[in-house]
Structure formats: structure tokens, C-alpha cells
C-alpha atoms as a PDB file:
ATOM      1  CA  UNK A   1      23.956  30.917 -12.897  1.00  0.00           C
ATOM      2  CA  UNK A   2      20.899  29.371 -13.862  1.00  0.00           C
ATOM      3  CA  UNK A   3      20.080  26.194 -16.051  1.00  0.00           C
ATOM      4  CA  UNK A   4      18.990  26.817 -19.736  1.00  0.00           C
ATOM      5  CA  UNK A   5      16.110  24.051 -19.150  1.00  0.00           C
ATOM      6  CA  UNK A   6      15.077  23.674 -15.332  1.00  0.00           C
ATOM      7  CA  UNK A   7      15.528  19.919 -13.384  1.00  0.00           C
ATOM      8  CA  UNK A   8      13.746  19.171 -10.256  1.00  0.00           C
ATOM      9  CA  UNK A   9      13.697  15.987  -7.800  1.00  0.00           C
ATOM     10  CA  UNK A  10      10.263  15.572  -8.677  1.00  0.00           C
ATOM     11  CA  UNK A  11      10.957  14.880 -12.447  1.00  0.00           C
ATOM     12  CA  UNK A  12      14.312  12.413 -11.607  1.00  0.00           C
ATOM     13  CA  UNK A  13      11.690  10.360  -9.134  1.00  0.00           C
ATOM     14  CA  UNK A  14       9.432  10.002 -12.154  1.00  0.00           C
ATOM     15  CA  UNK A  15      12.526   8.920 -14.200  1.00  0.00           C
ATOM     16  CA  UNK A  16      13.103   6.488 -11.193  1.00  0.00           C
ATOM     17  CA  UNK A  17       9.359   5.073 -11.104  1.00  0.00           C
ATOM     18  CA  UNK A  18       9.349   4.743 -15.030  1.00  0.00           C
ATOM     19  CA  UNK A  19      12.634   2.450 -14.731  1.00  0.00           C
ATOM     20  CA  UNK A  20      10.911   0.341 -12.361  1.00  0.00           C
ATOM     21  CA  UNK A  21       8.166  -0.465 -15.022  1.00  0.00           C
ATOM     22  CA  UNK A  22      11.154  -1.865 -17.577  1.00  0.00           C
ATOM     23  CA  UNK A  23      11.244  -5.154 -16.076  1.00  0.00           C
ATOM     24  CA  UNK A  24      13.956  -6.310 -18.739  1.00  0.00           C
ATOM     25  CA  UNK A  25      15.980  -3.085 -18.144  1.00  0.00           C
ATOM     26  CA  UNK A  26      15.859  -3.551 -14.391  1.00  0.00           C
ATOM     27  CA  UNK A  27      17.082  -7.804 -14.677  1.00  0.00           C
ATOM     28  CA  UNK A  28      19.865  -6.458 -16.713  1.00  0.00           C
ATOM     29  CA  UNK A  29      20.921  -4.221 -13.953  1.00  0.00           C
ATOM     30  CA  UNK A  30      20.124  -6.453 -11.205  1.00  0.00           C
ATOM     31  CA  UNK A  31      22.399  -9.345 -12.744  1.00  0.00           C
ATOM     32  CA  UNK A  32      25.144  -6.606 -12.665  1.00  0.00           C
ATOM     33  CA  UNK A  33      24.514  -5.930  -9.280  1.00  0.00           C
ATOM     34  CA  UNK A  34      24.367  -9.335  -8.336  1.00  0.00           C
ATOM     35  CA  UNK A  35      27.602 -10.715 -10.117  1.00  0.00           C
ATOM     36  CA  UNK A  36      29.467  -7.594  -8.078  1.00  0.00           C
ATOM     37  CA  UNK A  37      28.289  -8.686  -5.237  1.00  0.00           C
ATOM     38  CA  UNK A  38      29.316 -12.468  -6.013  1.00  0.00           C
ATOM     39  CA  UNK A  39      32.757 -11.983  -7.819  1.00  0.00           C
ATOM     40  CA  UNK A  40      33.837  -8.975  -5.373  1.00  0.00           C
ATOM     41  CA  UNK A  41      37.465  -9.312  -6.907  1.00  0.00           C
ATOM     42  CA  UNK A  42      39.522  -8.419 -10.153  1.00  0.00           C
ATOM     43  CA  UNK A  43      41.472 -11.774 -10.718  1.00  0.00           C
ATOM     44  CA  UNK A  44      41.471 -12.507 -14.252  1.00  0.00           C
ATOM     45  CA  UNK A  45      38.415 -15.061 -14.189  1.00  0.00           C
ATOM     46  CA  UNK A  46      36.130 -12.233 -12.474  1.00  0.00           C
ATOM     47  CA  UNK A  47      37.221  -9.644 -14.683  1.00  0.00           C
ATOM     48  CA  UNK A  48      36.676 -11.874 -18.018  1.00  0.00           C
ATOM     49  CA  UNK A  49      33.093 -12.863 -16.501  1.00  0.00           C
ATOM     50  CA  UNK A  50      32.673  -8.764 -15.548  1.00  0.00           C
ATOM     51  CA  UNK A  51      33.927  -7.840 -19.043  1.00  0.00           C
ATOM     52  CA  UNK A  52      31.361 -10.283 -21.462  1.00  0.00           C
ATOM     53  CA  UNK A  53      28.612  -9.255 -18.685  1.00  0.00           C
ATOM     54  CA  UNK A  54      28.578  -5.608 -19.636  1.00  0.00           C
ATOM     55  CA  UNK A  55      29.752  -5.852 -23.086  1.00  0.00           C
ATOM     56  CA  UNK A  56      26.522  -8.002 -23.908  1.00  0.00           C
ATOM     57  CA  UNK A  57      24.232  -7.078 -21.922  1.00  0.00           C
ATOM     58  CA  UNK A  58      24.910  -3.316 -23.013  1.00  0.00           C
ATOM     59  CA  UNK A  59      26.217  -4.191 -26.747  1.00  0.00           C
ATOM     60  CA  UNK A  60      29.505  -1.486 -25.744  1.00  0.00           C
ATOM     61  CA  UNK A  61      31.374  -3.762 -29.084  1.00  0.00           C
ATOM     62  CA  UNK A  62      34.323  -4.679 -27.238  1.00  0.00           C
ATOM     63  CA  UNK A  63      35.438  -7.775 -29.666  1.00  0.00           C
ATOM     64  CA  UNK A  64      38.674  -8.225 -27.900  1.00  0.00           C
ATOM     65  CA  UNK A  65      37.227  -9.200 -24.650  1.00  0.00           C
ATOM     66  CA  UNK A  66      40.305 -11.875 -23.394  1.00  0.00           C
ATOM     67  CA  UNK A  67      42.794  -8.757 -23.909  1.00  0.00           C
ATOM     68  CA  UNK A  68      40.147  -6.518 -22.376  1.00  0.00           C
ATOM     69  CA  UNK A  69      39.745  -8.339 -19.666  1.00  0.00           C
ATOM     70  CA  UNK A  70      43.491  -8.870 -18.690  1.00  0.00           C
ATOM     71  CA  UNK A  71      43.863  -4.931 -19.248  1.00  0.00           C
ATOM     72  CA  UNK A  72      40.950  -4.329 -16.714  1.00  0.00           C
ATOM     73  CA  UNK A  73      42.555  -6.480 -14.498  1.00  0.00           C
ATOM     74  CA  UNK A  74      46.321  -5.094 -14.372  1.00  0.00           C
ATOM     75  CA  UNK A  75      44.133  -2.058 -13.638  1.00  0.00           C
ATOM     76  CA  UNK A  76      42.405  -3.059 -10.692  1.00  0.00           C
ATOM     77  CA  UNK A  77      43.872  -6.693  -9.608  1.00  0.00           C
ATOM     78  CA  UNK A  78      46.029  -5.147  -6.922  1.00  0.00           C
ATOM     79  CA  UNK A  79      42.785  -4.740  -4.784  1.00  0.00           C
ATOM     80  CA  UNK A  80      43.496  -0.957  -4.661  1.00  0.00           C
ATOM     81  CA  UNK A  81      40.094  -0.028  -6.954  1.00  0.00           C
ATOM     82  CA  UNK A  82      38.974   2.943  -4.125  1.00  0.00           C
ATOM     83  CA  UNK A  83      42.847   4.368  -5.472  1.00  0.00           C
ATOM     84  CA  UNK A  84      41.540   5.163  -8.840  1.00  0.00           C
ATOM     85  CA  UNK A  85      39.997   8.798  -9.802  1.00  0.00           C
ATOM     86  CA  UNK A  86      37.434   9.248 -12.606  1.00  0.00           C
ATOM     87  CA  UNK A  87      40.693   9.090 -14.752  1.00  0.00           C
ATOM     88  CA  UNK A  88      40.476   5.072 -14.527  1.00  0.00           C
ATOM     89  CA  UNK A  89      37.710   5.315 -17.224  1.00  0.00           C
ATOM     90  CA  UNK A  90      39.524   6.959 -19.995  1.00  0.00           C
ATOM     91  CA  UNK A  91      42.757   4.376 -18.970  1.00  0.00           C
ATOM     92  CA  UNK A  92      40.521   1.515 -19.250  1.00  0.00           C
ATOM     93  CA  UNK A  93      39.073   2.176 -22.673  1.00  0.00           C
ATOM     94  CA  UNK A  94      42.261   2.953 -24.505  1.00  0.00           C
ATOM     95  CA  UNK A  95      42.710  -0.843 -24.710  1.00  0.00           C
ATOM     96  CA  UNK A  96      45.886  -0.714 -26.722  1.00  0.00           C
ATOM     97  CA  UNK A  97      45.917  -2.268 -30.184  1.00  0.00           C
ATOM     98  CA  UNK A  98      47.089  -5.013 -31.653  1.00  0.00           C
ATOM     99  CA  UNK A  99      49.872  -4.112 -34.331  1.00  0.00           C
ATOM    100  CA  UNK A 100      48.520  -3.486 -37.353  1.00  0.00           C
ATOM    101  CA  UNK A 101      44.877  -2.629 -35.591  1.00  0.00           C
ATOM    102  CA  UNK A 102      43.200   1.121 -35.939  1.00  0.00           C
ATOM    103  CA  UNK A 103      43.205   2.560 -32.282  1.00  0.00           C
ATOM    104  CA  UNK A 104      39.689   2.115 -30.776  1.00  0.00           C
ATOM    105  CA  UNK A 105      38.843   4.100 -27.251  1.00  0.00           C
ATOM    106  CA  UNK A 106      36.217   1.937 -25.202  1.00  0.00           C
ATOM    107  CA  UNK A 107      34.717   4.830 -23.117  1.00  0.00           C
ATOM    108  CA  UNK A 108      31.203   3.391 -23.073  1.00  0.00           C
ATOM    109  CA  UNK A 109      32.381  -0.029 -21.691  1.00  0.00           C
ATOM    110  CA  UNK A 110      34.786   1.392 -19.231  1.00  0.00           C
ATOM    111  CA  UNK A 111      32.336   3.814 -17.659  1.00  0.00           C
ATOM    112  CA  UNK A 112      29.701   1.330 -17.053  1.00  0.00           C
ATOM    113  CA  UNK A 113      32.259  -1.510 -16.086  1.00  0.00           C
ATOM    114  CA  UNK A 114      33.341   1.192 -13.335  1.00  0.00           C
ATOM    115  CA  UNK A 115      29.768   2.243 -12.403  1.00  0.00           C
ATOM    116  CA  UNK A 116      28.534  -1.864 -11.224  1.00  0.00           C
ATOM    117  CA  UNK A 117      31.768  -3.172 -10.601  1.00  0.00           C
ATOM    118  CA  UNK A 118      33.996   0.016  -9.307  1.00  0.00           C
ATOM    119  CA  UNK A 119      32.015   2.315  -7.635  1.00  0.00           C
ATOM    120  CA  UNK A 120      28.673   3.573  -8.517  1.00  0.00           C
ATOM    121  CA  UNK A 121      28.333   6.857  -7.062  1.00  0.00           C
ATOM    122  CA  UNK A 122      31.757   7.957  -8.413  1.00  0.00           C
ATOM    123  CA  UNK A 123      31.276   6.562 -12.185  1.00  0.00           C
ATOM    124  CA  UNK A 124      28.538   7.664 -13.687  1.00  0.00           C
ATOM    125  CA  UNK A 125      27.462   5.947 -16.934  1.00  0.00           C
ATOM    126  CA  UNK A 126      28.064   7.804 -20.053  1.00  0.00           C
ATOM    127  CA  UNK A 127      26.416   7.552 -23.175  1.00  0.00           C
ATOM    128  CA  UNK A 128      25.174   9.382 -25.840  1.00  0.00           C
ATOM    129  CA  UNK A 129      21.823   9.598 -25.123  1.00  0.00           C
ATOM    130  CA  UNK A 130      22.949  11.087 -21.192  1.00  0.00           C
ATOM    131  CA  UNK A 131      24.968  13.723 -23.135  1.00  0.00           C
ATOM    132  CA  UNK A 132      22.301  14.636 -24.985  1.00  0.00           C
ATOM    133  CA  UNK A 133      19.884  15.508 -21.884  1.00  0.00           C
ATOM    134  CA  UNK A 134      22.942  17.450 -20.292  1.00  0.00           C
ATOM    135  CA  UNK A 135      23.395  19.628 -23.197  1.00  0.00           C
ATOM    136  CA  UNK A 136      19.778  20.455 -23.393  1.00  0.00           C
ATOM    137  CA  UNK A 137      19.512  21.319 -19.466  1.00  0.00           C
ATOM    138  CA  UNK A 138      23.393  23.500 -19.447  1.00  0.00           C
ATOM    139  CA  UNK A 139      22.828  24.934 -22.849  1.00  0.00           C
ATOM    140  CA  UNK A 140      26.062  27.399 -23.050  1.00  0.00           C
ATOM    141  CA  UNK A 141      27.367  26.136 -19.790  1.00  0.00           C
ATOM    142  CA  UNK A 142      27.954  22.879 -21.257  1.00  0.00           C
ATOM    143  CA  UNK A 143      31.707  21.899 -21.637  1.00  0.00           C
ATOM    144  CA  UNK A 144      32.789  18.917 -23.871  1.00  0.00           C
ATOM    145  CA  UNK A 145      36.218  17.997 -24.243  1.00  0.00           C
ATOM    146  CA  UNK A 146      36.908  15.574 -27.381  1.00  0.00           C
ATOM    147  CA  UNK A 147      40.669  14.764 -25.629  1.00  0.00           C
ATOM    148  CA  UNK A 148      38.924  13.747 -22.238  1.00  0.00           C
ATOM    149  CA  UNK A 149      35.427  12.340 -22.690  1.00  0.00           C
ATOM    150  CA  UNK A 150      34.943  11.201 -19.670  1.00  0.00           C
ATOM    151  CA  UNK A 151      36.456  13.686 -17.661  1.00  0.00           C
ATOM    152  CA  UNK A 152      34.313  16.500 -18.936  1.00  0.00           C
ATOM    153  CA  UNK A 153      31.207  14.288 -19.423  1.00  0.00           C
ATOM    154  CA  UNK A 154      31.480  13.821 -15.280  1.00  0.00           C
ATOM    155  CA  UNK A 155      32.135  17.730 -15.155  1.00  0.00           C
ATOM    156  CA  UNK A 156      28.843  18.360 -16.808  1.00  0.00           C
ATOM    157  CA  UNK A 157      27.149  16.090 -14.492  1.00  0.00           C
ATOM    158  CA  UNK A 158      28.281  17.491 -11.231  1.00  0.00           C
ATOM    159  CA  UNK A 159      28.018  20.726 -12.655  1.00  0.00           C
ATOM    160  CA  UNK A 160      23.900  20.028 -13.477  1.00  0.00           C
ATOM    161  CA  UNK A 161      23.585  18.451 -10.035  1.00  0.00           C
ATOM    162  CA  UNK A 162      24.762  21.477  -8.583  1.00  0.00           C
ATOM    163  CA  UNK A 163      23.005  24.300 -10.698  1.00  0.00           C
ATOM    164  CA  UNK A 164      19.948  22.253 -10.347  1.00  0.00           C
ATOM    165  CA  UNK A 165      20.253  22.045  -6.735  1.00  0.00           C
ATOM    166  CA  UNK A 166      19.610  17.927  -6.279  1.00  0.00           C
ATOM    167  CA  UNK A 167      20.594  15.396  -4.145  1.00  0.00           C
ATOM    168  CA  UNK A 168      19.494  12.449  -5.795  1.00  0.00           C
ATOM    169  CA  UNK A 169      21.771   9.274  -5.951  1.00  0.00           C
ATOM    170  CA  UNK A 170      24.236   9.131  -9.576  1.00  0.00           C
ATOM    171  CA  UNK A 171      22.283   5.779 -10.434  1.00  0.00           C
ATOM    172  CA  UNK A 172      18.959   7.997 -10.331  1.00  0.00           C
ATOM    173  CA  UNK A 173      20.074  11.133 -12.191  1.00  0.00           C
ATOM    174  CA  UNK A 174      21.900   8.650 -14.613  1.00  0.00           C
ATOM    175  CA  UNK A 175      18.475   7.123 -15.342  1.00  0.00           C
ATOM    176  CA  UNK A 176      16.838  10.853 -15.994  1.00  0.00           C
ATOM    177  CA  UNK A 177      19.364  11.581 -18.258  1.00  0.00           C
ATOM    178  CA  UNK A 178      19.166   8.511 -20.180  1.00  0.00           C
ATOM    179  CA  UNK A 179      15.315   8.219 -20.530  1.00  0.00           C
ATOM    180  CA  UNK A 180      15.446  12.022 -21.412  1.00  0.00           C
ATOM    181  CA  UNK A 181      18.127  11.871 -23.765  1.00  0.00           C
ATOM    182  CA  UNK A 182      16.258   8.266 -25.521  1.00  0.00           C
ATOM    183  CA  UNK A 183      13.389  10.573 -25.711  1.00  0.00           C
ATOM    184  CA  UNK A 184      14.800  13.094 -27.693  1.00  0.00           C
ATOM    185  CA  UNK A 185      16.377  10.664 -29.966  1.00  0.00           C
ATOM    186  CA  UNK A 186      13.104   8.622 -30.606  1.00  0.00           C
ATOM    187  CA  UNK A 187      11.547  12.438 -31.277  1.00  0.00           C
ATOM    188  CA  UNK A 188      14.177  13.544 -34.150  1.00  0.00           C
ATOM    189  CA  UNK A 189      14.478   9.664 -35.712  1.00  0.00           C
ATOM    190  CA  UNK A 190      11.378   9.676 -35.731  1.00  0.00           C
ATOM    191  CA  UNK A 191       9.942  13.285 -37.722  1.00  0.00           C
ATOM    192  CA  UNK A 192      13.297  12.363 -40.149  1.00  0.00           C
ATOM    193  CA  UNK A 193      12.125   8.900 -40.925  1.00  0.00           C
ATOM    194  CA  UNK A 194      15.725   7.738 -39.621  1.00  0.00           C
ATOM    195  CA  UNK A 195      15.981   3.884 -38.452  1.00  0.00           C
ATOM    196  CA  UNK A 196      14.986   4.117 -34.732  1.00  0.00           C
ATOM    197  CA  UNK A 197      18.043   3.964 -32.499  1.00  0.00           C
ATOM    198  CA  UNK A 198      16.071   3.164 -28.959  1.00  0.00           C
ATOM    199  CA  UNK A 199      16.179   0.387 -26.489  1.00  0.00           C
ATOM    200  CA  UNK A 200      13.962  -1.907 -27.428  1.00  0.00           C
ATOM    201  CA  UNK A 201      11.520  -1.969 -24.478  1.00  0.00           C
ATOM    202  CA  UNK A 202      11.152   1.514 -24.242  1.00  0.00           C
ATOM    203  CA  UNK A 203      10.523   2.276 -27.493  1.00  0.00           C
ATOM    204  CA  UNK A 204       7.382  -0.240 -27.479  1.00  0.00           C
ATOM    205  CA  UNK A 205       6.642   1.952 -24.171  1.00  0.00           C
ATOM    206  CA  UNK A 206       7.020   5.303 -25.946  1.00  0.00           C
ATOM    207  CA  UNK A 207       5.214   3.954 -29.401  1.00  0.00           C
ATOM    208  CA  UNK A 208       1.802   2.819 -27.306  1.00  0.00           C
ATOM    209  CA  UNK A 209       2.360   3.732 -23.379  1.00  0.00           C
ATOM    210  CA  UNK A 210      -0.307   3.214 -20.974  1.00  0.00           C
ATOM    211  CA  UNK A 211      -1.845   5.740 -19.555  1.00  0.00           C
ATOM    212  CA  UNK A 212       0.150   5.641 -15.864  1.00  0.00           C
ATOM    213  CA  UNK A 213       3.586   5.505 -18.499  1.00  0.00           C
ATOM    214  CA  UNK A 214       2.411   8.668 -20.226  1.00  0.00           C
ATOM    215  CA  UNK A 215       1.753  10.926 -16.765  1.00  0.00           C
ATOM    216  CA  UNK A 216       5.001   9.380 -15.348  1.00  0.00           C
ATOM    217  CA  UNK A 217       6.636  10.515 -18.763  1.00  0.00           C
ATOM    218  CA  UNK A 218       4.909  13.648 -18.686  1.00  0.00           C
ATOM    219  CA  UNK A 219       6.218  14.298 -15.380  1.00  0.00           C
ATOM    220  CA  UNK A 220       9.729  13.563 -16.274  1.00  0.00           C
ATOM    221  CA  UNK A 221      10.265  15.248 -19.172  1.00  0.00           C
ATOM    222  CA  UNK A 222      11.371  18.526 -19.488  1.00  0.00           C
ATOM    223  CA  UNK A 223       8.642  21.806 -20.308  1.00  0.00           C
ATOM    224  CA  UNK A 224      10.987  22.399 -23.420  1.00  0.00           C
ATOM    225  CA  UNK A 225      10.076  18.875 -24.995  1.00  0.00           C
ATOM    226  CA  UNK A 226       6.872  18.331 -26.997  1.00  0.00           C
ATOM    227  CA  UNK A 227       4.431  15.670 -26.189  1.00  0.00           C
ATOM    228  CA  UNK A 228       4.753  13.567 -28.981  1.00  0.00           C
ATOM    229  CA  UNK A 229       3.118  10.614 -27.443  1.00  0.00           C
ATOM    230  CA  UNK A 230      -0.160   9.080 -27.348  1.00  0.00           C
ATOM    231  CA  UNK A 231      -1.394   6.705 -23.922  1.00  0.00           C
ATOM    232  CA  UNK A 232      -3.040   3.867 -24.736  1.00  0.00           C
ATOM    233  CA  UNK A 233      -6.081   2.878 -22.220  1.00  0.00           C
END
């Protein structure tokens, strides 16, 4: 089998080298990083701090966060986190209702509270804009499974690791697929005069780039894409 739109290493390292020019991007994941490595447990305390870390630094519109947090840690407070298959993702975010409340499925927030406090390499973060890129790269072989979100969005992303033939870290390919997928969006938004749905820092990076953004984007992006942007010098 081979992918409907090609992927190398080459244009993940580019993905990798344009993260490392979002210096707001890489603080917010840093601070994750650092507040794992600080508050290595799940007692309740470390898993309220975990739970208002990546619901505001990410916006993932958790409101409940004190009944959040006490879900996540019944989860994960027995100190057996390495237990848990990709399955713990779609358990955490069906954070049950209150009575009377519509059911709400947190998949967002559970997949990146997994991926810095869990286990990177096993979680990878999910988001629209990464299931985007997949779709464009597996074309028919793309599977989506409304039931099991998760489940099938980490199917997808094995399976274009493996077509693809890479051996780049998850945290790498998840930054690919993001910037890709971002991309796409700020293309379509912007030809249908939609509001622009784009982190903030990249999209004053896509709107006027300089010109060692633009060959690092040019780089990363796929040969399907068009070049819709202009460098600024």
C-alpha cells in the first residue's frame, strides 16, 4: 500500500525546526513538561494542578475541572498509570454528568493530559487540525470511528508511521500533523472569508513569515498543498 500524499523525515524535521521558532508554543509545552516532572504523582492536588494546566493553557473547555480532576485521579491515583492502554483516553473524557447535565466527551483534554502527564510516546495528541493532515496523507485508507475517537485516531497514526516508513518520536510527528493540519485550515478560512480558527502565533507567522519560516514551511508541507504564503525580508 502506498500513501495518497507522500511523508518523509525530512519534512517532520522541518515541522520540528519550525516549532522551535514558536517561542510561546514551546513555554507552553515546557511548563507541561516541567510540572510532570515536579508533581510526578496523581493525588488529588497534582491532578487538580495537571487538570487547570492543560485545560488553559490548551482552552480543551473542561468547566468542571474539581470533578475532572477527582475522575482523573480515581483513574490513575493507584500509581499503576504504565497499566492503562490507549483506552484510558476515551475513559477519561466521558467525565460523567451531573443529573440534569447534557453528556459531554472530553477527548481533547484527556489525550493531551495523557500525552505530558501519562506517557508521551503512547498518547498521542489528538485534535482536529492532526486529523485533518492524516486524512489528507491516508486518503481511502483512513479509518474514523465516531464510537471510539481515540482509538481509531491512534490507528491512523501508527498506520501513517508505518506506510510512510518513519521513525520519528510521537511528539515530532504530532507537531507535523498539527502545523500541517493548521495550515490547511488557515488556507480554506481564509479563500471563504470564515473567522480564522489558528493559534495565534502561527497565524502572525503564516500571515507575514520571514523568509527562513517560509523555506522551513515550504519544506514541511506537503507537494499537494499550494503556496499560499508570502516571506517577508
Amino acid at each position: 500500500m502506498a500513501l495518497a500524499v507522500a511523508l518523509s523525515e525530512s519534512q517532520i524535521e522541518s515541522a520540528r525546526r519550525m516549532f522551535a521558532s514558536m517561542p510561546r508554543w514551546q513555554l507552553a509545552e515546557s511548563s507541561l513538561v516541567k510540572l510532570a516532572e515536579a508533581m510526578p504523582a496523581f493525588d488529588l492536588q497534582a491532578c487538580l494542578v495537571k487538570t487547570v494546566a492543560v485545560n488553559s493553557i490548551f482552552g480543551t473547555q473542561v468547566l468542571a475541572t474539581m470533578r475532572m480532576a477527582e475522575w482523573v485521579h480515581k483513574l490513575l491515583g493507584n500509581g499503576r498509570r504504565q497499566e492503562h492502554g490507549i483506552e484510558l483516553v476515551e475513559t477519561m473524557a466521558a467525565l460523567r454528568p451531573n443529573e440534569g447535565d447534557k453528556p459531554r466527551v472530553f477527548t481533547s483534554f484527556a489525550a493531551k493530559f495523557c500525552h505530558f502527564f501519562v506517557d508521551a510516546d503512547r498518547y498521542p495528541i489528538y485534535d482536529d487540525a492532526a486529523r485533518q493532515a492524516l486524512k489528507l496523507h491516508l486518503g481511502k485508507d483512513y479509518r474514523e470511528d465516531p464510537k471510539h475517537p481515540y482509538t481509531s485516531f491512534c490507528r491512523n497514526f501508527e498506520t501513517l508511521r508505518g506506510m510512510a516508513e518513519v521513525t520519528a518520536k510521537t511528539r515530532d510527528l504530532d507537531r507535523y500533523l498539527w502545523l500541517t493540519g493548521m495550515y490547511m485550515r488557515w488556507q480554506k478560512e481564509r479563500r471563504n472569508n470564515s473567522k480564522l480558527r489558528v493559534n495565534e502565533e502561527l497565524l502572525n507567522l503564516l500571515n507575514a513569515p520571514s523568509t527562513e519560516f517560509a523555506a522551513l514551511l515550504d519544506a514541511m508541507l506537503p507537494t499537494t498543498l499550494p503556496r499560499d504564503f508570502k516571506e517577508v525580508r
